[in-house]
Each structure stands twice: as C-alpha cells, then as structure tokens.
PDB file of N, CA and C in Angstrom:
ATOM      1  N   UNK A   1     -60.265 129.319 -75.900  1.00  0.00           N
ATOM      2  CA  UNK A   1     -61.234 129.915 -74.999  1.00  0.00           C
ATOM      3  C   UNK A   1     -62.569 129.193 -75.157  1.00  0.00           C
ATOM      4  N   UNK A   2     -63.220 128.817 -73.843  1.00  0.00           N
ATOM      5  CA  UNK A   2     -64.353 128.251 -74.157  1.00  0.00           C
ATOM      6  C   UNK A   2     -65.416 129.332 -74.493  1.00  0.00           C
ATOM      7  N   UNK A   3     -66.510 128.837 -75.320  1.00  0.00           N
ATOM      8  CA  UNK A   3     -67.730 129.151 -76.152  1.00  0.00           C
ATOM      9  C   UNK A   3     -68.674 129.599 -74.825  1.00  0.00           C
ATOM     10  N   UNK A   4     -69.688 130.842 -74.973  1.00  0.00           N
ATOM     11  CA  UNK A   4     -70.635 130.866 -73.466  1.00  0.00           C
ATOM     12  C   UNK A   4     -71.099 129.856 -73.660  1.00  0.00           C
ATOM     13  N   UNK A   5     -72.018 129.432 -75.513  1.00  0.00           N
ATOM     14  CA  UNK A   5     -73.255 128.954 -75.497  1.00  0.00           C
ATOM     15  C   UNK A   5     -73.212 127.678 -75.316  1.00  0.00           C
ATOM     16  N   UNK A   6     -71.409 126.791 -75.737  1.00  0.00           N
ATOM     17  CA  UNK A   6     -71.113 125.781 -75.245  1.00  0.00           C
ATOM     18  C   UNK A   6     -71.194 125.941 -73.607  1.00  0.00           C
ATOM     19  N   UNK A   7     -70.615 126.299 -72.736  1.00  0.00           N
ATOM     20  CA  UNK A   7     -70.647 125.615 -71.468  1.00  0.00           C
ATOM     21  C   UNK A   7     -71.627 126.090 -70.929  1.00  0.00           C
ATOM     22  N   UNK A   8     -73.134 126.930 -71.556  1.00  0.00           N
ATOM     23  CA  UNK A   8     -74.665 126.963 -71.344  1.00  0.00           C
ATOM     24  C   UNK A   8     -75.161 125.976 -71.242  1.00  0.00           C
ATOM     25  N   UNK A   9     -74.937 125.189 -72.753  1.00  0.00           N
ATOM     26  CA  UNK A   9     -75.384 124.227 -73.077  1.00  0.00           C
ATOM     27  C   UNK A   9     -74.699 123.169 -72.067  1.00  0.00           C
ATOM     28  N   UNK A  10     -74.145 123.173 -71.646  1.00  0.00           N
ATOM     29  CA  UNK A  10     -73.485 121.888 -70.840  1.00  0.00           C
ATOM     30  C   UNK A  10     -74.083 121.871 -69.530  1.00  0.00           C
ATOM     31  N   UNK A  11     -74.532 123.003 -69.123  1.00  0.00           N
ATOM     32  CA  UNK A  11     -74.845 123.517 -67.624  1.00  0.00           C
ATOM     33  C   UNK A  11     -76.577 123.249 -67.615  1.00  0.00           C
ATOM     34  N   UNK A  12     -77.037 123.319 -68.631  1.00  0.00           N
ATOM     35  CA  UNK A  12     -78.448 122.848 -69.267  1.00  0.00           C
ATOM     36  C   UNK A  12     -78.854 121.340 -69.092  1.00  0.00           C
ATOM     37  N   UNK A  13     -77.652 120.855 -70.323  1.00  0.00           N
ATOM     38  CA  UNK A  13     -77.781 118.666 -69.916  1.00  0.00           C
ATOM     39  C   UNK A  13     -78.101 118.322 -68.799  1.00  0.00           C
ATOM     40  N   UNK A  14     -76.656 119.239 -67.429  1.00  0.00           N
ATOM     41  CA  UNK A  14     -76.552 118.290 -66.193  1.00  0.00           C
ATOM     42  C   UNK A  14     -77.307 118.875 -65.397  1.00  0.00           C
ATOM     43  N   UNK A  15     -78.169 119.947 -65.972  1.00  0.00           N
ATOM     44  CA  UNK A  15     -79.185 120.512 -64.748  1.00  0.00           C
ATOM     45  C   UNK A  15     -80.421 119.716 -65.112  1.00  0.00           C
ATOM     46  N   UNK A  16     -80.602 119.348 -66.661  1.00  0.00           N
ATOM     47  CA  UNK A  16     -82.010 118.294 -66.474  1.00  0.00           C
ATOM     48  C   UNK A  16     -81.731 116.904 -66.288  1.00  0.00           C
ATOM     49  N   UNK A  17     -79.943 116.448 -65.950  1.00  0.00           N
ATOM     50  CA  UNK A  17     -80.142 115.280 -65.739  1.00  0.00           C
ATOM     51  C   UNK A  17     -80.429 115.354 -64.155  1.00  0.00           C
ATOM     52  N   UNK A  18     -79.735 116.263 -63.434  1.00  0.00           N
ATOM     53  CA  UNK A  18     -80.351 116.490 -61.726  1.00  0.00           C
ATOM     54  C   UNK A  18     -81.884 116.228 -61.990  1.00  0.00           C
ATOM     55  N   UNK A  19     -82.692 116.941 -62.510  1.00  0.00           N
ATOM     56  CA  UNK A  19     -83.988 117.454 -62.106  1.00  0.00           C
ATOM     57  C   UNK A  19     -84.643 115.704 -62.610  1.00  0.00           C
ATOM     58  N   UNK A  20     -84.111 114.846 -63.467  1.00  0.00           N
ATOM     59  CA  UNK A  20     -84.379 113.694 -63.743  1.00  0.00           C
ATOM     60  C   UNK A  20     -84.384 112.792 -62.624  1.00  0.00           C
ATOM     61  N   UNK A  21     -83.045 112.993 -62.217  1.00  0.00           N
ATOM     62  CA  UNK A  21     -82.830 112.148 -61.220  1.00  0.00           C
ATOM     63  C   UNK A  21     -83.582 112.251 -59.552  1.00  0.00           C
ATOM     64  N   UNK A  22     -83.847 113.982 -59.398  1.00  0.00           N
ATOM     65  CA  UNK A  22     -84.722 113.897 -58.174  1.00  0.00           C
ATOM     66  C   UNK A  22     -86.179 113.501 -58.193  1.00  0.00           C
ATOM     67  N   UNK A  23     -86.930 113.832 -59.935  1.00  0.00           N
ATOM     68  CA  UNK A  23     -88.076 113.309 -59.838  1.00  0.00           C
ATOM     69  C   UNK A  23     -88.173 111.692 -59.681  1.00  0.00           C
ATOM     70  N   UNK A  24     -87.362 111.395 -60.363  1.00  0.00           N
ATOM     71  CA  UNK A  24     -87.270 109.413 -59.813  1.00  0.00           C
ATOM     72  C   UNK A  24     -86.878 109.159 -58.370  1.00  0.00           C
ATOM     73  N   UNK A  25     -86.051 110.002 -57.645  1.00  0.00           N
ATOM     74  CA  UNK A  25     -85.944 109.682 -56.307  1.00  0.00           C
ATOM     75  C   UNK A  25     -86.617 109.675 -55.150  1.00  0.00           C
ATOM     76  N   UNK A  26     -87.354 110.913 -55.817  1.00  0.00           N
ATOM     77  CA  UNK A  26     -88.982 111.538 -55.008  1.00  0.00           C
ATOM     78  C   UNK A  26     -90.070 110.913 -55.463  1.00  0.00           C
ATOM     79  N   UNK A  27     -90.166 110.145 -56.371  1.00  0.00           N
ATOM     80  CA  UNK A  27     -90.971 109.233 -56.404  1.00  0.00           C
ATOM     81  C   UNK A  27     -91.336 107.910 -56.058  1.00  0.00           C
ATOM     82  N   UNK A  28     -90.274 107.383 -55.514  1.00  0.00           N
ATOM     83  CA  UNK A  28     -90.174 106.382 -54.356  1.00  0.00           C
ATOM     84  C   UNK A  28     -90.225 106.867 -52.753  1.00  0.00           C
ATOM     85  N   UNK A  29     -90.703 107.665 -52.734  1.00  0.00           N
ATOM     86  CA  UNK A  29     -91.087 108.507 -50.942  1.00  0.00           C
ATOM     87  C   UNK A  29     -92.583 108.239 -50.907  1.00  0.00           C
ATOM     88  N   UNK A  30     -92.736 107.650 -49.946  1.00  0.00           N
ATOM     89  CA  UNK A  30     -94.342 107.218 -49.794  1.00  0.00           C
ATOM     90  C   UNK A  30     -94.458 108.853 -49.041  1.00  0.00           C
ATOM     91  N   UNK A  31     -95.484 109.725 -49.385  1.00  0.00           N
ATOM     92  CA  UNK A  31     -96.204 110.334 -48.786  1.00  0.00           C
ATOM     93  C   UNK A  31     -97.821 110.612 -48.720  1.00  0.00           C
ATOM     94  N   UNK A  32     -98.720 109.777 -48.238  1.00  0.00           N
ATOM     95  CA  UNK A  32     -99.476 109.920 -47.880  1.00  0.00           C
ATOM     96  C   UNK A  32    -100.500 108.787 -48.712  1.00  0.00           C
ATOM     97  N   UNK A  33    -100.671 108.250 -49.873  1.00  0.00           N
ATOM     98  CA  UNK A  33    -101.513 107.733 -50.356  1.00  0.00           C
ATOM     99  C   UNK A  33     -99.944 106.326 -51.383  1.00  0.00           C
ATOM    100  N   UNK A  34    -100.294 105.126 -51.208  1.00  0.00           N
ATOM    101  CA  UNK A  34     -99.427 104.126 -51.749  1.00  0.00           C
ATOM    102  C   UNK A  34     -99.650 104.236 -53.052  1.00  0.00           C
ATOM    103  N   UNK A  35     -97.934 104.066 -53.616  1.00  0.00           N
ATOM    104  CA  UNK A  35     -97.655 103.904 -55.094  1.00  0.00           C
ATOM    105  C   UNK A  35     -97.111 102.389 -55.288  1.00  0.00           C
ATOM    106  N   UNK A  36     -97.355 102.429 -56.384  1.00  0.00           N
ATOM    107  CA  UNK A  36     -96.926 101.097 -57.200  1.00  0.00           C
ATOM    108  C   UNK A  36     -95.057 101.141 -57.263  1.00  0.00           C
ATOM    109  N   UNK A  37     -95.075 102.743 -57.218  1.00  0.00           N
ATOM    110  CA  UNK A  37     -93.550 103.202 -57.564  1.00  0.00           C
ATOM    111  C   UNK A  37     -92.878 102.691 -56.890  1.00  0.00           C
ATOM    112  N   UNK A  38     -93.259 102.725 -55.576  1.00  0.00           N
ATOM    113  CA  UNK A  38     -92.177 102.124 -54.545  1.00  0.00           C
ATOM    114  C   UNK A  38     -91.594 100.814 -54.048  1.00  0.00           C
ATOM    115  N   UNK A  39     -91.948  99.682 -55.452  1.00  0.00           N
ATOM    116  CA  UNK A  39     -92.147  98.590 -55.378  1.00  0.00           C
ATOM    117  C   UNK A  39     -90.712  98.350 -56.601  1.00  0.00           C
ATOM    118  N   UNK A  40     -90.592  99.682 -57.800  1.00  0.00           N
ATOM    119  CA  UNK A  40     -89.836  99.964 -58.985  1.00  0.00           C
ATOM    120  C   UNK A  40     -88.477  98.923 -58.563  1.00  0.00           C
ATOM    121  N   UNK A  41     -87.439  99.198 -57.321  1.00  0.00           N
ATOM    122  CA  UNK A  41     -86.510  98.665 -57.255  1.00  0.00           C
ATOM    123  C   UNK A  41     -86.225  97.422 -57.265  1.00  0.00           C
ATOM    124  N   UNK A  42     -87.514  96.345 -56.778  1.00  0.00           N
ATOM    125  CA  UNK A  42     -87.605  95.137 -56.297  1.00  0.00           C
ATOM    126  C   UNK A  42     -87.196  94.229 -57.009  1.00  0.00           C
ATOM    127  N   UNK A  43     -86.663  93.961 -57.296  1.00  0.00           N
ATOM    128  CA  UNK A  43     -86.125  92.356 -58.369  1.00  0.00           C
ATOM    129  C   UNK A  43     -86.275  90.870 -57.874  1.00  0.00           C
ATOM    130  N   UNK A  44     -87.104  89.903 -58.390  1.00  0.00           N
ATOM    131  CA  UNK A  44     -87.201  88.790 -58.060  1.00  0.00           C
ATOM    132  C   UNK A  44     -86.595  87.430 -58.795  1.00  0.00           C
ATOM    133  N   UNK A  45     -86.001  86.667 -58.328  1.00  0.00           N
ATOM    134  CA  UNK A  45     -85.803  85.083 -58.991  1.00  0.00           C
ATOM    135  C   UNK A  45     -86.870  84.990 -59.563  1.00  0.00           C
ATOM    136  N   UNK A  46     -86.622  84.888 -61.462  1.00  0.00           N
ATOM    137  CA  UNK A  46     -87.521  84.371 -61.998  1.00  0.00           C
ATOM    138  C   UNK A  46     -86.987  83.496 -63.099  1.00  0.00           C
ATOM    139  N   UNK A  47     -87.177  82.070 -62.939  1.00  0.00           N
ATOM    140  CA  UNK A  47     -86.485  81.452 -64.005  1.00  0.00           C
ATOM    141  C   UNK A  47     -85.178  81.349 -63.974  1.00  0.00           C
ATOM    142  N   UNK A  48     -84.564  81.514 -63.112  1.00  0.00           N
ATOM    143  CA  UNK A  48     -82.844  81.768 -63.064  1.00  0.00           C
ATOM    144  C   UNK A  48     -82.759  83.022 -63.206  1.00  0.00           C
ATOM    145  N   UNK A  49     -83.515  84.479 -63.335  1.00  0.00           N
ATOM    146  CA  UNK A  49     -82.730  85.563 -63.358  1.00  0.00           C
ATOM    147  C   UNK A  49     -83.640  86.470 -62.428  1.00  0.00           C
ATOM    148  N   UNK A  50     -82.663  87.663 -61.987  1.00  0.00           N
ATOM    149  CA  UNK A  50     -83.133  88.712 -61.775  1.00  0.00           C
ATOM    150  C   UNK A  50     -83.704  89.729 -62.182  1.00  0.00           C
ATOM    151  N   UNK A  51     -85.523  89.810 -62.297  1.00  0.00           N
ATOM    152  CA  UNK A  51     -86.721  90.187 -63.075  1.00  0.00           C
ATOM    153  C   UNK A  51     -87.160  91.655 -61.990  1.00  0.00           C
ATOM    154  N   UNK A  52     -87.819  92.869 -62.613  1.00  0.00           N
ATOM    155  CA  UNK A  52     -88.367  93.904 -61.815  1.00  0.00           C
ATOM    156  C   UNK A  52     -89.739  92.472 -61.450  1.00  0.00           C
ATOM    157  N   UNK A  53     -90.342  93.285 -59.891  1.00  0.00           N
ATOM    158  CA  UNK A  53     -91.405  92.395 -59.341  1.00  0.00           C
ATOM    159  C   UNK A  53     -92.639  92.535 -60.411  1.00  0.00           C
ATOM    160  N   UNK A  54     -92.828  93.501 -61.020  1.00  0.00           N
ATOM    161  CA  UNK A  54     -93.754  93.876 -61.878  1.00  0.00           C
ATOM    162  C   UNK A  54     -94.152  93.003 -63.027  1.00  0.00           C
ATOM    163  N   UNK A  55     -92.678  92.598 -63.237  1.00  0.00           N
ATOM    164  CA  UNK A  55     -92.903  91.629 -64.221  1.00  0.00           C
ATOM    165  C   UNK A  55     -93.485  90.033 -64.305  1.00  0.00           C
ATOM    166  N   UNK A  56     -93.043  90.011 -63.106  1.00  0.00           N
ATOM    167  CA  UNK A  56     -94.171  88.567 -62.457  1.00  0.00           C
ATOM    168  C   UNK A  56     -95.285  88.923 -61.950  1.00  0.00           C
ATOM    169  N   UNK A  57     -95.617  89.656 -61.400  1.00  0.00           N
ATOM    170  CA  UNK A  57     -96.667  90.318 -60.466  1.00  0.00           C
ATOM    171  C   UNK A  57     -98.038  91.183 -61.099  1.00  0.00           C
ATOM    172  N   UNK A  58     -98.705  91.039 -60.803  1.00  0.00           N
ATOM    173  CA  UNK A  58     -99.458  91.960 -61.018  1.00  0.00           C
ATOM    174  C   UNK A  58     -99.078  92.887 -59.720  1.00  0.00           C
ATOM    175  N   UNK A  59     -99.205  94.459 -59.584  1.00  0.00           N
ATOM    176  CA  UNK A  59     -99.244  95.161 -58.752  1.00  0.00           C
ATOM    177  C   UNK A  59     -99.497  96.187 -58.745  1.00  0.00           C
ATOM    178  N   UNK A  60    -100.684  96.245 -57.743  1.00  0.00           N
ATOM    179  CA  UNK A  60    -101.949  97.072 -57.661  1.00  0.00           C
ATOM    180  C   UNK A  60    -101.706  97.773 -56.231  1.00  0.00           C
ATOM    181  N   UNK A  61    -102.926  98.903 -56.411  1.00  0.00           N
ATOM    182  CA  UNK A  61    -103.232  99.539 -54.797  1.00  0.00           C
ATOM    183  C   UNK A  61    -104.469  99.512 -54.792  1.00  0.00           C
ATOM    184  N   UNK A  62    -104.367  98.784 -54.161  1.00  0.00           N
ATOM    185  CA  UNK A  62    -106.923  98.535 -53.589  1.00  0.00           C
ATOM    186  C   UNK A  62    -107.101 100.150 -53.236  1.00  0.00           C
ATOM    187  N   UNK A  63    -105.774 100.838 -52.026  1.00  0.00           N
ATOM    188  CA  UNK A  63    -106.917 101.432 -51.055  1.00  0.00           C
ATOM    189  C   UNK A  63    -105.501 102.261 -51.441  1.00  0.00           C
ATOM    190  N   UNK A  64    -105.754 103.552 -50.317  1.00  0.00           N
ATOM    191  CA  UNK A  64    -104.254 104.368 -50.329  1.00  0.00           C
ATOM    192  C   UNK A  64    -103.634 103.928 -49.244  1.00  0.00           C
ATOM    193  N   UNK A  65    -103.652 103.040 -48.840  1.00  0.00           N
ATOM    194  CA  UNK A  65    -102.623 102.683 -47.745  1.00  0.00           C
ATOM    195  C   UNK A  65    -102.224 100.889 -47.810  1.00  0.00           C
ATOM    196  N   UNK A  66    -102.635 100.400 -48.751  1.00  0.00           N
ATOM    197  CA  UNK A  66    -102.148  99.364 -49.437  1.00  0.00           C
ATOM    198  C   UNK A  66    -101.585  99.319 -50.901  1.00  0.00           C
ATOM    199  N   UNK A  67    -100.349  98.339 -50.898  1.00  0.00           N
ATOM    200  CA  UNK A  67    -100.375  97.457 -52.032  1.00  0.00           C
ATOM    201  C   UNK A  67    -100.577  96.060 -52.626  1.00  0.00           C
ATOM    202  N   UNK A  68    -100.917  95.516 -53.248  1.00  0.00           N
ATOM    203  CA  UNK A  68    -101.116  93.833 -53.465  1.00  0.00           C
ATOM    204  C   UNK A  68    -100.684  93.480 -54.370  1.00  0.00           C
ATOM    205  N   UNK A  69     -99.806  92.279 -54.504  1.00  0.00           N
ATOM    206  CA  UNK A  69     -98.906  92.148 -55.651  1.00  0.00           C
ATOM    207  C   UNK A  69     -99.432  90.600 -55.750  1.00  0.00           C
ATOM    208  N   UNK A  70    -100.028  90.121 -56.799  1.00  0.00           N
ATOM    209  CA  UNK A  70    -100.545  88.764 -57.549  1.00  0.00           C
ATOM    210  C   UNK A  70     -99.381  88.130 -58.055  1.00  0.00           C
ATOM    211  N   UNK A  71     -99.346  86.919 -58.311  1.00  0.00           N
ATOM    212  CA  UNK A  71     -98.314  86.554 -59.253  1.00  0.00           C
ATOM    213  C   UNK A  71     -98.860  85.705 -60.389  1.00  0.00           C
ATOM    214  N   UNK A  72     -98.158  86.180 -61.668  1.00  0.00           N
ATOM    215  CA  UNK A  72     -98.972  85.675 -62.740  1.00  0.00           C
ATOM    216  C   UNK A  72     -99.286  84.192 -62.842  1.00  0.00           C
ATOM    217  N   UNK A  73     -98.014  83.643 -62.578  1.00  0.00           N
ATOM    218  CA  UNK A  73     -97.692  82.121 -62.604  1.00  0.00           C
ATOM    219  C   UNK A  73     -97.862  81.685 -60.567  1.00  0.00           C
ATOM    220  N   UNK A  74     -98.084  80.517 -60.234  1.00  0.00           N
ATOM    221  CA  UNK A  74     -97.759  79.814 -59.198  1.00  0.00           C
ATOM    222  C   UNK A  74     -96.228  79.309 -59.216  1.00  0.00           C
ATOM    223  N   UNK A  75     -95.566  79.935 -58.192  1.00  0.00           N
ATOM    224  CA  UNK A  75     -94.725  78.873 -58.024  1.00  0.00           C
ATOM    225  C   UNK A  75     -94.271  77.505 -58.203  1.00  0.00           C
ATOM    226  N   UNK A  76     -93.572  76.547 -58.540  1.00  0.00           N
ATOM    227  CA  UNK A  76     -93.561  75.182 -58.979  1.00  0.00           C
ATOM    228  C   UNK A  76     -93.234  74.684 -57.452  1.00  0.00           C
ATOM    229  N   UNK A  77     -93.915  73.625 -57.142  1.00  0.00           N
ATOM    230  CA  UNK A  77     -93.627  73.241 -55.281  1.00  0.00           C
ATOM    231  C   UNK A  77     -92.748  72.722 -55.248  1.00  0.00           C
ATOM    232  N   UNK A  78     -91.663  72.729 -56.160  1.00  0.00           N
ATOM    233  CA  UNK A  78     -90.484  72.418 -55.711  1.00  0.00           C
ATOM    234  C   UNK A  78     -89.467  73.625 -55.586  1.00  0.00           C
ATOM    235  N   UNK A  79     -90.199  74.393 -55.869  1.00  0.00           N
ATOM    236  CA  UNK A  79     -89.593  75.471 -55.304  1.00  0.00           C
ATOM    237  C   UNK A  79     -89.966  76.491 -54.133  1.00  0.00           C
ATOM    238  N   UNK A  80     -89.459  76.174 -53.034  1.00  0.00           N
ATOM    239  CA  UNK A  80     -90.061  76.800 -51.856  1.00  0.00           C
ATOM    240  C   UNK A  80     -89.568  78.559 -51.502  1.00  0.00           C
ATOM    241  N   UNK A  81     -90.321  79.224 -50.625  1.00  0.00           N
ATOM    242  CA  UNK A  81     -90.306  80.461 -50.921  1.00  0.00           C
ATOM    243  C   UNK A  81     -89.108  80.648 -50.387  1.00  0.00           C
ATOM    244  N   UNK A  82     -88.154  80.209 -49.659  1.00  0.00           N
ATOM    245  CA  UNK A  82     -86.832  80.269 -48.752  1.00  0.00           C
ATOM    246  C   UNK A  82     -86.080  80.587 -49.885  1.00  0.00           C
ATOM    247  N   UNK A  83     -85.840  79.307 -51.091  1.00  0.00           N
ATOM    248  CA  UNK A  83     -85.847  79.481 -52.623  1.00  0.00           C
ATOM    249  C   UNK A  83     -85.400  81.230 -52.872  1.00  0.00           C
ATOM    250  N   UNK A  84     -86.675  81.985 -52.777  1.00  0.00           N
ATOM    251  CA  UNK A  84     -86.207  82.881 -53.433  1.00  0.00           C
ATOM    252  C   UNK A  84     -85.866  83.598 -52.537  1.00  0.00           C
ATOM    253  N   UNK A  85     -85.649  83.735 -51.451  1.00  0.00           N
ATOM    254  CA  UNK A  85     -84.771  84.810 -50.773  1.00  0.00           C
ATOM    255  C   UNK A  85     -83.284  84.539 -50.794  1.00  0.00           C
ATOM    256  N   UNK A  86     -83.071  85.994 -51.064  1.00  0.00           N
ATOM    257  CA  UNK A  86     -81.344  86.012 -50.936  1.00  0.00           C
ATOM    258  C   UNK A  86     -80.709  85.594 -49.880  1.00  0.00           C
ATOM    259  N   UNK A  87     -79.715  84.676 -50.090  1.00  0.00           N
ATOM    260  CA  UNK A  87     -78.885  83.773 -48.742  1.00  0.00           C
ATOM    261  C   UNK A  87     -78.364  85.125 -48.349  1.00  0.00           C
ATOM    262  N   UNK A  88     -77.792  84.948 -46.724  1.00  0.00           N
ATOM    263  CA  UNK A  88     -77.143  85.484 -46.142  1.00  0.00           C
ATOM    264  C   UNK A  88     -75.418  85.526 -45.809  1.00  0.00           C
ATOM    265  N   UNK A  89     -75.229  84.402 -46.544  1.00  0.00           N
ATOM    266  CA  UNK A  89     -73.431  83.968 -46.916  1.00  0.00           C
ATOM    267  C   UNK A  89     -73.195  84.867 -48.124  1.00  0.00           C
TER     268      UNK A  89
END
C-alpha cells in the first residue's frame, strides 16, 4: 500500500517542477517593457560551437522597447555574417 506522505511528497516535486517551468516560460513573453530574457534561447557560432548570445554579446536594454546586443570580439573578415546563419539544406 502506498504511504499518504510518500505520494504527498511526490505530488509536491512535480507541482514545483510545473510552477518552475511556467515561471521560465512566462518569462520569455514580452509584455510591455523589453527583457534581456527573451534573447535566453539564442545560440550563436562561436569558434566552432554553439554558445548562448550572451556569451559573446553584451546585451542590454537602453529603453523599454529596445534591445542592443554588442559583441565582445569583431568578427574575423573572413568570416562573413551569411557564415553564421543556419543553412537551409
């Protein structure tokens, strides 16, 4: 026979892993003033790998309806920006 305080406790974990998971989901919803958050998913070619943008970038919000993302390093001109977009094949 199962335990209450066991399947309490179980009903506890996966209710704060929900409540985990909607505050990270709701935090990528732009409403009303720009986050940095909504930038979280972005991954860029860096060096041969796939880096969060943050990590090359500086990324800021001047205003609430902008973001501006710097990059720490310049590009090398032999590498053109086509370069880092994902092919379509």
């Amino acid at each position: 026979m199962v335990d209450v305080k066991t399947c309490l406790d179980n009903a506890q974990e996966k209710m704060d892993m929900a409540i985990m998971y909607l505050e990270e989901a709701l935090a990528h919803i732009r409403a009303g003033k720009a986050s940095t958050r909504l930038l979280d998913g972005i991954r860029v070619d860096s060096y041969g790998s796939m880096v969060p943008i943050s990590n090359v970038a500086a990324v800021t919000t001047p205003d609430a309806r902008s973001i501006t993302c710097l990059l720490y390093t310049s590009p090398s001109p032999r590498d053109g920006l086509l370069s880092r977009m994902p092919s379509s094949a």
